[in-house]
Structure formats: C-alpha cells, structure tokens
Protein backbone atom coordinates (compact mmCIF):
# COMPACT_ATOMS: atom_id res chain seq x y z
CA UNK A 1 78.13 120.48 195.82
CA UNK A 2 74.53 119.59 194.63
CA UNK A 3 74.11 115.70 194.15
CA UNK A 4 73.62 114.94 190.53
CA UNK A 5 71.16 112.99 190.66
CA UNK A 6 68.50 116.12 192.15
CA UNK A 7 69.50 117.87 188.60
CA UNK A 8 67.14 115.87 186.16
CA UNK A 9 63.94 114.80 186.97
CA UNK A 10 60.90 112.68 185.62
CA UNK A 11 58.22 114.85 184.04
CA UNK A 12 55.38 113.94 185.82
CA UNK A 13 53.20 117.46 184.66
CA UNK A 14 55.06 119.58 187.47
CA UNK A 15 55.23 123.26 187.82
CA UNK A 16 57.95 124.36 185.59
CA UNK A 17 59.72 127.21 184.15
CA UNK A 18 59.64 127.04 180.28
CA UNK A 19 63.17 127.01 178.16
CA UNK A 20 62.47 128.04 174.45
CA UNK A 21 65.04 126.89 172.61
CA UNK A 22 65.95 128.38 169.59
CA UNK A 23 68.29 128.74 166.23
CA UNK A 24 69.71 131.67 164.65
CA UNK A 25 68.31 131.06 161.55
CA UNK A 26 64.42 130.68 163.30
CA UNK A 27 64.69 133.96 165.30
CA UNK A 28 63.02 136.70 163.65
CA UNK A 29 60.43 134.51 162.83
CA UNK A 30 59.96 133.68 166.37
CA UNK A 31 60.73 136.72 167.90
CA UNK A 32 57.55 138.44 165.58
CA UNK A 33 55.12 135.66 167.25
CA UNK A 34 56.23 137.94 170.39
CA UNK A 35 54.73 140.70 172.32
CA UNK A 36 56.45 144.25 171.99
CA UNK A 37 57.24 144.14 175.41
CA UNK A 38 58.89 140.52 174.55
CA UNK A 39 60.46 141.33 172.27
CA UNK A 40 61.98 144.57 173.86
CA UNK A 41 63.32 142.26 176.76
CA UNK A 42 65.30 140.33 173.97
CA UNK A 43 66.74 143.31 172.81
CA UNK A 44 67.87 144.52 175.99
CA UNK A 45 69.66 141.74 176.54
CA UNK A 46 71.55 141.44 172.91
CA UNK A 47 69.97 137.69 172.34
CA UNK A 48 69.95 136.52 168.79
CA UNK A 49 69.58 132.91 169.53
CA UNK A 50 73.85 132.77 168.73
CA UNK A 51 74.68 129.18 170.50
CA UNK A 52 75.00 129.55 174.09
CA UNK A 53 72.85 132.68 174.59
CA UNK A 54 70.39 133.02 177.38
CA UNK A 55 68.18 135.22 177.51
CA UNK A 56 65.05 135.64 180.52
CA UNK A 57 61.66 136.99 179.30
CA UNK A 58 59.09 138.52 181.52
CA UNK A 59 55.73 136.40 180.68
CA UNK A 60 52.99 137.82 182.78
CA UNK A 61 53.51 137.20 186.50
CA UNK A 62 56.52 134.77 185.49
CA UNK A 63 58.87 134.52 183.47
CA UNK A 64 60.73 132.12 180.69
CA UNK A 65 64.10 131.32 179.29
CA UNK A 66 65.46 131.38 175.46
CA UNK A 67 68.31 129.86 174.68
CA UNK A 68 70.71 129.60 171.36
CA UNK A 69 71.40 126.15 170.03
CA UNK A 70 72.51 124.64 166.56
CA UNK A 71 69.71 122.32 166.31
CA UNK A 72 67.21 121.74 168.93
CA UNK A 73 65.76 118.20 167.26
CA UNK A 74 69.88 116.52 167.97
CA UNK A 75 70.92 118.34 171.18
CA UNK A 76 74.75 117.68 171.95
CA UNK A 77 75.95 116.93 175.09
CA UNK A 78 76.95 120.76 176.03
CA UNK A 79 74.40 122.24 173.87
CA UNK A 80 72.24 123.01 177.16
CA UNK A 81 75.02 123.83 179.06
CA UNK A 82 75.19 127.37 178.92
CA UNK A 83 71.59 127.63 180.27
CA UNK A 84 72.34 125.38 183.23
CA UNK A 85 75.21 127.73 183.93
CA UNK A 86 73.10 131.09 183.83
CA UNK A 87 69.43 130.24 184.69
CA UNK A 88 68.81 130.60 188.50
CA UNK A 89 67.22 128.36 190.70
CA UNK A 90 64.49 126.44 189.75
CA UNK A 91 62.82 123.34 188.06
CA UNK A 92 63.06 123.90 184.13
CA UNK A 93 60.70 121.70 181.06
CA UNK A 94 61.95 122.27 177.48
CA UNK A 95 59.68 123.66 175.25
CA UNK A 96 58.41 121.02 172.60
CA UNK A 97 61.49 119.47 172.63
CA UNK A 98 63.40 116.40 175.43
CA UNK A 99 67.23 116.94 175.92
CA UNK A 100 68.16 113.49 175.23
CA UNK A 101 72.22 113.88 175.05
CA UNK A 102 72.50 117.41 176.59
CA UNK A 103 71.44 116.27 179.83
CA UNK A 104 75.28 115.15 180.78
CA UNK A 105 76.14 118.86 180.33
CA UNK A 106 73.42 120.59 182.12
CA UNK A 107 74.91 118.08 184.96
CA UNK A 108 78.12 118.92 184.96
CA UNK A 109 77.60 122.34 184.44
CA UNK A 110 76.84 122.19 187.88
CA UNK A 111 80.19 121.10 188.78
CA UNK A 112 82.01 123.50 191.67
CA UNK A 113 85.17 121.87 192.91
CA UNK A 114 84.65 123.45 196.60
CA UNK A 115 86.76 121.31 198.92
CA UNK A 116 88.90 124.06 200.40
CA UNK A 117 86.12 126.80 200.18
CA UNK A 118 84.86 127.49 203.65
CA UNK A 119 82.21 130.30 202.17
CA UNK A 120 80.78 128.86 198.96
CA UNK A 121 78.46 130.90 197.17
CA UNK A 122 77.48 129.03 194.14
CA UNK A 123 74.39 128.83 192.91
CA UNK A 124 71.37 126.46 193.81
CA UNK A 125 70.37 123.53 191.94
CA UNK A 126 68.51 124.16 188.48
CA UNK A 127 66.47 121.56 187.80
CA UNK A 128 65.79 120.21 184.40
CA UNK A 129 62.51 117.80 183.42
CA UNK A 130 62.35 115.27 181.04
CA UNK A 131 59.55 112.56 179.38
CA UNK A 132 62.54 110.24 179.38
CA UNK A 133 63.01 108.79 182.29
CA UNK A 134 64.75 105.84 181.20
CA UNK A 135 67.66 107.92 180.08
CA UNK A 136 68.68 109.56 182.80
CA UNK A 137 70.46 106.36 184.48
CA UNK A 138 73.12 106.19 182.20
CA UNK A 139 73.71 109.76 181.88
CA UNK A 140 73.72 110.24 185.15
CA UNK A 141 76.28 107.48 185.28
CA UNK A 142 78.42 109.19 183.02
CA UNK A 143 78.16 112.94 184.51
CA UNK A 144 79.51 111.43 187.59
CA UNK A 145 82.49 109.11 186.38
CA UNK A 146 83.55 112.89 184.67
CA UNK A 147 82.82 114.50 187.79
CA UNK A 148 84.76 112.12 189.70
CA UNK A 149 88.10 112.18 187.69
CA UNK A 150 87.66 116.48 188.17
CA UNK A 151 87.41 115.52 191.69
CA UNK A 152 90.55 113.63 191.85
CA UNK A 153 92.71 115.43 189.57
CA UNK A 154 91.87 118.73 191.53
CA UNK A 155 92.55 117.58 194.86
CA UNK A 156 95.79 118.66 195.81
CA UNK A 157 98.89 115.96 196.07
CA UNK A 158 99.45 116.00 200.05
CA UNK A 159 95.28 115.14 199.93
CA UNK A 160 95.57 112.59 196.81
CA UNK A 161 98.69 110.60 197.29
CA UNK A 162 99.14 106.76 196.75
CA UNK A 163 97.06 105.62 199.80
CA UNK A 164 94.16 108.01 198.60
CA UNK A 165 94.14 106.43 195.36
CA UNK A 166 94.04 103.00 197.32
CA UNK A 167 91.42 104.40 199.27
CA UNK A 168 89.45 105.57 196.23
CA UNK A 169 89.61 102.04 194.86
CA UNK A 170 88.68 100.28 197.88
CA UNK A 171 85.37 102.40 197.88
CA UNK A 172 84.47 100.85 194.65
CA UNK A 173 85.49 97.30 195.50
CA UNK A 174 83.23 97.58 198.54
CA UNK A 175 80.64 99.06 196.49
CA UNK A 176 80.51 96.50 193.80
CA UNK A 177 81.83 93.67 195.33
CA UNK A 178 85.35 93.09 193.84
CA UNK A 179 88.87 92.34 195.10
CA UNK A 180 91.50 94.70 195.82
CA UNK A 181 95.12 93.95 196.01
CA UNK A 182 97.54 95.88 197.18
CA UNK A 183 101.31 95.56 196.87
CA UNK A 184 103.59 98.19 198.53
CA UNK A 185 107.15 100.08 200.06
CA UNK A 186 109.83 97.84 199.45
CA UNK A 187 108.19 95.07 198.43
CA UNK A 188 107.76 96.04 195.26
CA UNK A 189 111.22 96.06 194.32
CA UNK A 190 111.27 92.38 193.61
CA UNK A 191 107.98 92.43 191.31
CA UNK A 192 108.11 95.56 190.34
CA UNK A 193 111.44 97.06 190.43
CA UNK A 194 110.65 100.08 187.91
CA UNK A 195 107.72 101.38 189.72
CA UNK A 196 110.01 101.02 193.37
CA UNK A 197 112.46 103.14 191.29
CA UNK A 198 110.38 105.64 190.86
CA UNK A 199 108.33 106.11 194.14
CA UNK A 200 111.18 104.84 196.76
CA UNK A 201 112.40 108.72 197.51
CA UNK A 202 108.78 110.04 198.19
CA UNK A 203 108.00 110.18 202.07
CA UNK A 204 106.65 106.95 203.95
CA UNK A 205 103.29 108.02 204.03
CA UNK A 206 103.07 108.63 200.00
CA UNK A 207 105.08 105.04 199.78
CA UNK A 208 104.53 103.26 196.31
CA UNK A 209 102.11 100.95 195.12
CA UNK A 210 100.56 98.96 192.81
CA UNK A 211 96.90 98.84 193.47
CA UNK A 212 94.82 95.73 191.85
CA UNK A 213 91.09 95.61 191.70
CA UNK A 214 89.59 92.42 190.08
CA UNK A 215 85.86 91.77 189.44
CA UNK A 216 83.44 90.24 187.41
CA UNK A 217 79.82 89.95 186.78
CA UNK A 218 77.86 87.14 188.59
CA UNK A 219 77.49 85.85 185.12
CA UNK A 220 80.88 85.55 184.32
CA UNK A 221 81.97 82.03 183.39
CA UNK A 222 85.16 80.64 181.23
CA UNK A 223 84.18 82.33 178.22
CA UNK A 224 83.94 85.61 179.34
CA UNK A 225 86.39 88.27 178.13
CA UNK A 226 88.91 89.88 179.84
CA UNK A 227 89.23 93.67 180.19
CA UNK A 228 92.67 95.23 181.94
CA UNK A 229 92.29 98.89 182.50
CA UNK A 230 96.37 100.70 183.39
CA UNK A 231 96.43 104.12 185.11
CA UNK A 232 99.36 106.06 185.54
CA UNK A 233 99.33 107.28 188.85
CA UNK A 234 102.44 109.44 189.74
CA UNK A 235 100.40 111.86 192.69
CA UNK A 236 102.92 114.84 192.07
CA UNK A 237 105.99 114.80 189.92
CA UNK A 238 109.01 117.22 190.95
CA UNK A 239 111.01 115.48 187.69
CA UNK A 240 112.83 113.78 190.23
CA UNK A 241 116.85 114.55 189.68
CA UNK A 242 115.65 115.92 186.24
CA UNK A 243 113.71 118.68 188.38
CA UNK A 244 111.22 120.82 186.77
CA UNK A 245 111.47 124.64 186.67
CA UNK A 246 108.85 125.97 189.35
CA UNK A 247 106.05 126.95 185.94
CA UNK A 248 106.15 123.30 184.69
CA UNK A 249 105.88 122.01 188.32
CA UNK A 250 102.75 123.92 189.60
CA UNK A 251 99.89 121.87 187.88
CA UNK A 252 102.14 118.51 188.69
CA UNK A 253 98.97 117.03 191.09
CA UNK A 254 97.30 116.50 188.10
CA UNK A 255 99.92 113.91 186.81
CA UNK A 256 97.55 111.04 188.16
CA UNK A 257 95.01 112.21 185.56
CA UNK A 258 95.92 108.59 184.14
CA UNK A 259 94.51 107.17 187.57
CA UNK A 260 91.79 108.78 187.83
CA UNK A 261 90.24 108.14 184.22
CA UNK A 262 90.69 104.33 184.93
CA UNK A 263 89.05 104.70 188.42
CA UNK A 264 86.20 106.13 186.82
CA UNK A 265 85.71 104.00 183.95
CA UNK A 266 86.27 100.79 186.18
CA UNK A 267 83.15 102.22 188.16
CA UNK A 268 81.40 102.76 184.83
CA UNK A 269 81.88 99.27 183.57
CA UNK A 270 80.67 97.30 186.82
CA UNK A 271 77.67 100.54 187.15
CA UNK A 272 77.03 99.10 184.11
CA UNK A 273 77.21 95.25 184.15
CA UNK A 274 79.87 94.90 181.37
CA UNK A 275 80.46 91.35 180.32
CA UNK A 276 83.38 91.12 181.27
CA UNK A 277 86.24 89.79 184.06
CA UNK A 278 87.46 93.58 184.87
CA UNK A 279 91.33 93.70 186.13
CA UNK A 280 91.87 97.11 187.08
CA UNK A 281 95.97 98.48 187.43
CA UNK A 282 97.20 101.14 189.29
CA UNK A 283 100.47 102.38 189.61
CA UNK A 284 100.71 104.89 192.39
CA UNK A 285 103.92 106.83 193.45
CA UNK A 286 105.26 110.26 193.85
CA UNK A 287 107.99 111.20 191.89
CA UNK A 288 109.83 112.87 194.46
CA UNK A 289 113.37 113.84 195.37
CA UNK A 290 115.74 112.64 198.04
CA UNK A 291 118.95 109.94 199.30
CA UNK A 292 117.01 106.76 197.51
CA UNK A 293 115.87 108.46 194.42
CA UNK A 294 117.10 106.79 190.81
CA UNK A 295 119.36 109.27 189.08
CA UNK A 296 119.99 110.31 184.66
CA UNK A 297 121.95 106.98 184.37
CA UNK A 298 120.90 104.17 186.29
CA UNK A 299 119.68 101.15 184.50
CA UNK A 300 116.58 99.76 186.40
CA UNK A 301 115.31 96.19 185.95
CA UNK A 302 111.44 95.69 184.79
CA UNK A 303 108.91 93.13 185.81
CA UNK A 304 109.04 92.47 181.88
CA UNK A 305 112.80 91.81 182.14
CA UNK A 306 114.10 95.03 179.77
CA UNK A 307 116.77 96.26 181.34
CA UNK A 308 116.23 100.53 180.65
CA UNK A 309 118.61 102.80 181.16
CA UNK A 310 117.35 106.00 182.20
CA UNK A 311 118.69 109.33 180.42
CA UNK A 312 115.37 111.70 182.26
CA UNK A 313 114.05 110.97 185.34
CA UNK A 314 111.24 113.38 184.04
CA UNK A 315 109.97 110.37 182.02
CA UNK A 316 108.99 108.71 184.97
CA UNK A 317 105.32 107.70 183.95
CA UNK A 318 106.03 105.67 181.13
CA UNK A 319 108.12 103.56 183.60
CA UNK A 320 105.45 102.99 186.29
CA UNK A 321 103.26 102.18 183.59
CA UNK A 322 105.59 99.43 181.84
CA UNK A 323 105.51 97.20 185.08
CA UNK A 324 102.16 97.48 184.97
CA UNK A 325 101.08 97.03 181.86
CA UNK A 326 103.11 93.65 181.90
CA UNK A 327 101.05 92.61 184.99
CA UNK A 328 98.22 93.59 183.24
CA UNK A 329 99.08 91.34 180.27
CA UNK A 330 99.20 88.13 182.87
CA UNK A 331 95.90 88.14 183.11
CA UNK A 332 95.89 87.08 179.28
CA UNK A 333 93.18 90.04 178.35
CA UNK A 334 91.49 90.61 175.36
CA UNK A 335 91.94 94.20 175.25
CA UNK A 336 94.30 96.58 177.58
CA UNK A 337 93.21 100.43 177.57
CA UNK A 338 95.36 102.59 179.51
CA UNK A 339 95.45 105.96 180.39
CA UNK A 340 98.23 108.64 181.33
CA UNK A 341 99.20 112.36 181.39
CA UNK A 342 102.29 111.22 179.58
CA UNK A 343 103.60 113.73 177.16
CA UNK A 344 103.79 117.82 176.73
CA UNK A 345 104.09 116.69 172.79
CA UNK A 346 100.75 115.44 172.87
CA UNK A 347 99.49 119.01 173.91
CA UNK A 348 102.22 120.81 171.15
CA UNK A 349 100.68 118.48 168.75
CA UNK A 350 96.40 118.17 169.72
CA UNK A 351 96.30 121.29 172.21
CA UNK A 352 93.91 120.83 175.10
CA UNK A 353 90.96 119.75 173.62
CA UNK A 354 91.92 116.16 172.11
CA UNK A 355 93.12 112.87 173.77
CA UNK A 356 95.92 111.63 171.85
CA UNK A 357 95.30 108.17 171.15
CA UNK A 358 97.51 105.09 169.90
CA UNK A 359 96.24 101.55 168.95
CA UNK A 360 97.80 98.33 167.95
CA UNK A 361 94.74 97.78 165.51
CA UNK A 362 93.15 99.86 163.14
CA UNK A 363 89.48 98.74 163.82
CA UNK A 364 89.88 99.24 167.40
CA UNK A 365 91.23 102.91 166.99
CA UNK A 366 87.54 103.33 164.60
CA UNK A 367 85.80 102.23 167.33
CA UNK A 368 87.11 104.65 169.75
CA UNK A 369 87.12 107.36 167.53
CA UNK A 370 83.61 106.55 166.28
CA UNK A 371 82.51 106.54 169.57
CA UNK A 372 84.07 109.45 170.76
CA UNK A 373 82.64 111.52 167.82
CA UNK A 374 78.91 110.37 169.33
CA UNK A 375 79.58 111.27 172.73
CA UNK A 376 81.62 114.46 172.36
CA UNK A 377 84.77 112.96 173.48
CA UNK A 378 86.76 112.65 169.96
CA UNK A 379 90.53 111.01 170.47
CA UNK A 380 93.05 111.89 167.56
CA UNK A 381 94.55 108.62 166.92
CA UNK A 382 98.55 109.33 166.49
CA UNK A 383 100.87 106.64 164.63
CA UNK A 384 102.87 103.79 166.19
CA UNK A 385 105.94 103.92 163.97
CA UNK A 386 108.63 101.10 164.91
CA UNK A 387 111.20 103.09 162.96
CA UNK A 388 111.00 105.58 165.61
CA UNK A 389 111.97 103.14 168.50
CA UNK A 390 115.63 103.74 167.59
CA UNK A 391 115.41 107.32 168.95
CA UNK A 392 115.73 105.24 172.60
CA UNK A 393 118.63 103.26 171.91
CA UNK A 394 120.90 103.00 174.70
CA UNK A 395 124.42 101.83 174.70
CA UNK A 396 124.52 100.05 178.10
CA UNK A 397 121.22 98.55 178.07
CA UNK A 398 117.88 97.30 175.92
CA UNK A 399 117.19 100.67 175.00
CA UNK A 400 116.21 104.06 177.34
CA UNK A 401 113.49 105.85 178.72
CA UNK A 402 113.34 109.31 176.82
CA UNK A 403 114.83 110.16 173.42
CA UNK A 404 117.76 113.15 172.99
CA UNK A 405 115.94 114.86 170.14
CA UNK A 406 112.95 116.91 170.26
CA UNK A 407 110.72 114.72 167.31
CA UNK A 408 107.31 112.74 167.77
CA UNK A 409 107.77 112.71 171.39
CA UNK A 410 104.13 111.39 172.01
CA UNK A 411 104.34 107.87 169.46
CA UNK A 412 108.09 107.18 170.78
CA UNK A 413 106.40 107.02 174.58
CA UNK A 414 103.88 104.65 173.10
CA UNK A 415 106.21 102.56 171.50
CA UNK A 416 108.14 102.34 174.89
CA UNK A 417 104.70 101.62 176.38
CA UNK A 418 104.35 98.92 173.11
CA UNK A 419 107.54 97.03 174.66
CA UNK A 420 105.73 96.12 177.80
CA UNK A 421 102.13 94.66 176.65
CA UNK A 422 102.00 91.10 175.85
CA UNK A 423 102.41 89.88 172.10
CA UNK A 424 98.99 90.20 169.85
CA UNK A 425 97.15 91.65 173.01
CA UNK A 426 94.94 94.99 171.73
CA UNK A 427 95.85 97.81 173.45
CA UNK A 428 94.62 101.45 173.21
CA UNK A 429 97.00 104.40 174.75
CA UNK A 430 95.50 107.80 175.83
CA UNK A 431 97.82 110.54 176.27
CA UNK A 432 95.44 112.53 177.69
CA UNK A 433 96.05 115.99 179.23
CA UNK A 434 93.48 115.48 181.76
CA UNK A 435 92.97 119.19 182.27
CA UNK A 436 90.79 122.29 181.33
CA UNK A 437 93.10 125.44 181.05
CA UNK A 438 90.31 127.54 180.21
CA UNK A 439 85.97 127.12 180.87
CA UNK A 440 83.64 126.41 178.82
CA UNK A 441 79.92 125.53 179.06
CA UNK A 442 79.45 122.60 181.18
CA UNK A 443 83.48 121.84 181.34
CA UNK A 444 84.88 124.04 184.35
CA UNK A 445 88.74 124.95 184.43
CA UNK A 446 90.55 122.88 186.28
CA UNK A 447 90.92 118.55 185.99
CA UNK A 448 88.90 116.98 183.10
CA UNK A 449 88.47 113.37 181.70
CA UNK A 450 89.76 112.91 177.49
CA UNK A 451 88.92 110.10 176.11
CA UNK A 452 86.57 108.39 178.97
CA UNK A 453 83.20 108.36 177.46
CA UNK A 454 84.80 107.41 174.07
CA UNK A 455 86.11 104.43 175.66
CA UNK A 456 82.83 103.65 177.97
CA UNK A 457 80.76 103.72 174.65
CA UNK A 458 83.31 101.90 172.67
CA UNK A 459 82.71 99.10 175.43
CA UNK A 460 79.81 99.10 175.76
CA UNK A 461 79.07 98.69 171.89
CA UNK A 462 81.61 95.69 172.12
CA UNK A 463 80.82 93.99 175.24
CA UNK A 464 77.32 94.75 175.95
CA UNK A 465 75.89 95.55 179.37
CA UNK A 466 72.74 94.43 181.53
C-alpha cells in the first residue's frame, strides 16, 4: 500500500493537474464559461456537479478534473474523497480553493487492505497539493490511527491473536518510549479470574492476556491527569458453549475492534504530546471452545470481587472488559474511555454508521458528541438507566452476565460495564461496530474505527497537546 504520507504535499508552485470543484447550484453558470468541446466532454460523462461526481476534461494538450461537492469554501472530511478514488495517477492543486478537512479522506481513500493479495493491481498514488503545510501533520496523524484499526480488524484471527496485539503494543512502547506490561496463561487467574475464564480454552499460542502500556510526557509531574484507555480484545469469538450459528460467526475476527480503536488512539495521544499520564488496557483472549472452557452456569470471580453468574457465554466481552476496567480504575484516572464491539443491539438500534455511546456525565457525552459532529465521527449517546440493571439479576450470585429478554440490550451491557469502574470516575463507553458492511468514498468495506476521532478531538480540546 502507498505510504500516507507521499499523498499530500506542500505547494511549492509544482506541475499540477487542476481539480475544479464545483456545486450543483453553480454549474450551468460554470459550465457556459466553457468551450463547446468542454462542455460536450461533461455531457458525455453525465456530470452535473451532484456530490461525488468526477468528471475529466480535455484542456488542450492536458487535461483537468471537476468534481461535485456541497460547499467548496467548508470541505468535509470525505468531501474529496470520491476524486481521490477515481482520478488516476498524478500530483493534483485545487482550483482557488485548499482542502483543509478533506485531506483525511483523500488519504484514506487510498486505503487497499492487500495483505493476502499476491497480484495487487490498485491504483498508483494521486497526489494532492496544498498552501497548508502546517496541517497536514495532524491529519496525517489521524488518516493513519483509522488506517491502522482497518489494518487490525481485517487481519484474520490465526494472524491477529493475543500475542499480535502484544506485539502491536510493544511497537508503540518502543516507538514512544513507554512501558509495557504483560500478564498471561494461568497467571491471570488469580488477578484476573474473569478474563482467564474466558481465554483459558483457546490454544497455547492464542493464551490470554492482559496487556498494559503506561506512558507519560517528559513534562508530566504530580499534577498531571490521568487518562486510562480499555479495549476489548476477544481475537475471534466462536460464543464459546453458547456457539454461534456459522452466519453470525464469519466476521467474528473483527471482535477486537475494541482493541484496536484504543491502540490507535493511545498512538494518537503520545503522536500528539497529550498532557497526560496515559495507562493503556488490553484485554486479549479468544473466546474459544474446548475441556477448560467456562460453561451457561458457572459463577466466575472478578478482580472487582462481583461474583457473576454466567447465563451466555456469548457475552463474553463485557467480562474481559470488567477486570479490566477495574485495573484501569487503580490507577485513580480522571477519565476512562473504552471501546468494544459489544452488542448486535447497538447495530438494531444506530445501524452501521453510528458509535453507540454511554457516559456517566452529561457534559462529557457533549463533548464527544460535539466533537464528533466536527470531525465526521458523530456517537449517538444511549441512556444509562439503573432501573434496567434488574434485567441481570441472578439468583445464585451478584447479578449475571446477559439478560433473558430481548429489551435495551446495548445500556444493560453498559450498566454491567458501570459495575466495574471506580466510584465518581468519568467514563465514556463505545459500542462501536467497528466495521464497514458496505463502501463509501474514502471508507472501504471491511474494519473501520466509530468514535476514534470524536474522542482524539474531544482530548485534545480538554487536555491540550504540544
């Protein structure tokens, strides 16, 4: 795949193809400052400036580009997209106007997942120019935290097990100089006993783990804040004794979507230089089936000391995640985001397109959602209604790990989830899907981040960054 960082480039005055860009409403006007023969190429290829056309225009002994947007003065993150999809090779300067916010889309409109392709045939790099050079850092930034998480999620599980994520995680404590902890196999039954539970049947070489990166800035002293990202990290889920049907089973290597979002914002914040001490949690099993795995029944112990009895061994993330989100409140944080591909209600409710999101505070969900509206990554904030905690009541034990009926499946996970995070410690939950079923411009089928640039702005804006 091309590196991102070859895809936007200083304008320095170099040789460059010229994109017009421009609105439905504008075209006639624009089309009748034309030639005939212009105009006729327009024709022939059915553009009317509709958002996302892309039309190519014979201009002498070149050529240039028109493409459909809303409004070309506030360019949206995908609004170039569809160009960087279609244009051919080549090094491309907007006409009169700088793409500001579109340039994360015509990066990951680039995006080819091509691992296991021995014969790849996509196209070259297309090149786009801007004035502001300053603003293609953090864009950049951004394109590849997304492009990593599509990465992960896509790589199949016997490639992107436990000790891949560990490896993953490494790689960025090497790169910015943090500490990585690892706790693992058996061991983790006395710390961890829910997230043992869960993994202990996979194969030795997918063993469990909880993986623990720490780091901080250089500036960091007493009074800086502390930041504890969770990631659910279950590398393929079967549904254990609960076993899925073979349809709900086959996109199951994307059930570390969780993971993979708080890999890549972890690498965003230290990118970055976020003020703040960074605690990074990851749960990693596989959710597998064999002699040692926990049955419908059992009643596991948690690091938090619930006892849960267990009704669906389908509901497996939201146990992984309860160990760690109670290590995660040890470290006494200010705030505890955590992502997971937690719930098919979430989908039934948002469909693929929304991160569901649940907060303990009200101004904290605004500034997510706020956030997410300017970036293109809106969450839908669901509710956190105690009453609804009864629907895991368990006779033998504190209560259980999936409800009997089929109502507000998505807010009774997070109020399991609420059980394990320390008292008066805000926390946002993202149920996120963490996949594309279907392309669009710049957003190829197949793993995608919800809810990762919300929460990178929404950081930023409260923690500030060098």
């Amino acid at each position: 795949m091309i590196e991102a960082k070859e895809l936007i480039q200083p304008d320095r005055g170099q040789d460059a193809i010229a994109i017009h860009l421009i609105t439905k409403s504008g075209y006639e006007e624009w089309a009748r400052s034309l030639s005939i023969g212009k105009r006729s190429a327009l024709e022939a290829q059915k553009f009317e400036a509709g958002v996302g056309q892309v039309a190519i225009v014979p201009d002498g002994d070149g050529w240039f580009a028109a493409g459909g947007v809303t409004d070309p003065e506030n360019l949206k993150s995908y609004c170039l997209a569809s160009l960087a999809d279609n244009l051919p090779e080549g090094t491309y300067r907007l006409k009169g106007y700088e793409p500001g916010a579109s340039m994360f889309g015509w990066l990951t409109a680039h995006y080819r997942f091509d691992r296991y392709i021995s014969d790849d045939k996509a196209p070259g790099a297309r090149v786009l120019l801007t004035k502001q050079a300053q603003r293609i850092e953090p864009f950049l930034a951004e394109a590849e935290a997304e492009m990593l998480v599509r990465d992960l999620i896509n790589t199949p599980a016997e490639d992107m097990g436990p000790a891949a994520l560990e490896a993953e995680c490494d790689k960025l404590a090497k790169e910015y100089g943090a500490e990585l902890k690892i706790n693992k196999g058996d061991a983790l039954e006395q710390g961890y006993p829910m997230v043992h539970a869960v993994g202990r049947a996979a194969a030795r070489h997918h063993a469990p783990r909880i993986i623990h990166l720490n780091w901080k800035p250089k500036s960091a002293d007493g009074k800086t804040p502390v930041l504890a990202l969770v990631g659910k990290g279950v590398c393929f889920d079967s549904g254990g004794m609960n076993m899925k049907p073979a349809g709900g089973m086959r996109l199951m290597k994307k059930d570390m979507g969780g993971a993979a979002h708080a890999i890549a914002l972890a690498g965003l914040i230290m990118r970055g230089g976020l003020n703040v001490q960074l605690h990074l949690f990851i749960p990693a099993v596989e959710n597998a089936v064999s002699g040692p795995a926990f049955r419908p029944g059992d009643v596991l112990d948690s690091r938090k000391g619930h006892k849960v009895e267990i009704h669906n061994t389908d509901a497996e993330g939201r146990l992984i995640l309860g160990d760690a989100l109670t290590r995660a409140s040890e470290e006494n944080p200010e705030l505890i985001i955590d992502f997971a591909t937690l719930t098919g209600a979430a989908r039934i409710a948002l469909g693929p397109d929304f991160a569901a999101m649940m907060t303990r505070r009200d101004t904290t969900a605004m500034e997510m959602i706020e956030a997410g509206k300017a970036s293109d990554d809106e969450p839908w904030r669901l509710p956190l209604p105690e009453g609804y905690f009864e629907y895991l009541k368990s006779d033998i034990a504190d209560f259980t790990n999936a409800q009997s009926n089929p109502y507000a499946g998505a807010s009774v996970a997070g109020l399991f989830l609420d059980k394990f995070v320390g008292t008066g410690i805000d926390w946002v939950h993202f149920d996120t899907f963490g996949w594309r079923p279907y392309p669009k411009p710049g957003r190829a089928k197949g793993g995608a981040s919800y809810g990762l640039r919300a929460s990178w702005h929404a950081l930023q804006k409260r923690y500030g960054n060098k």
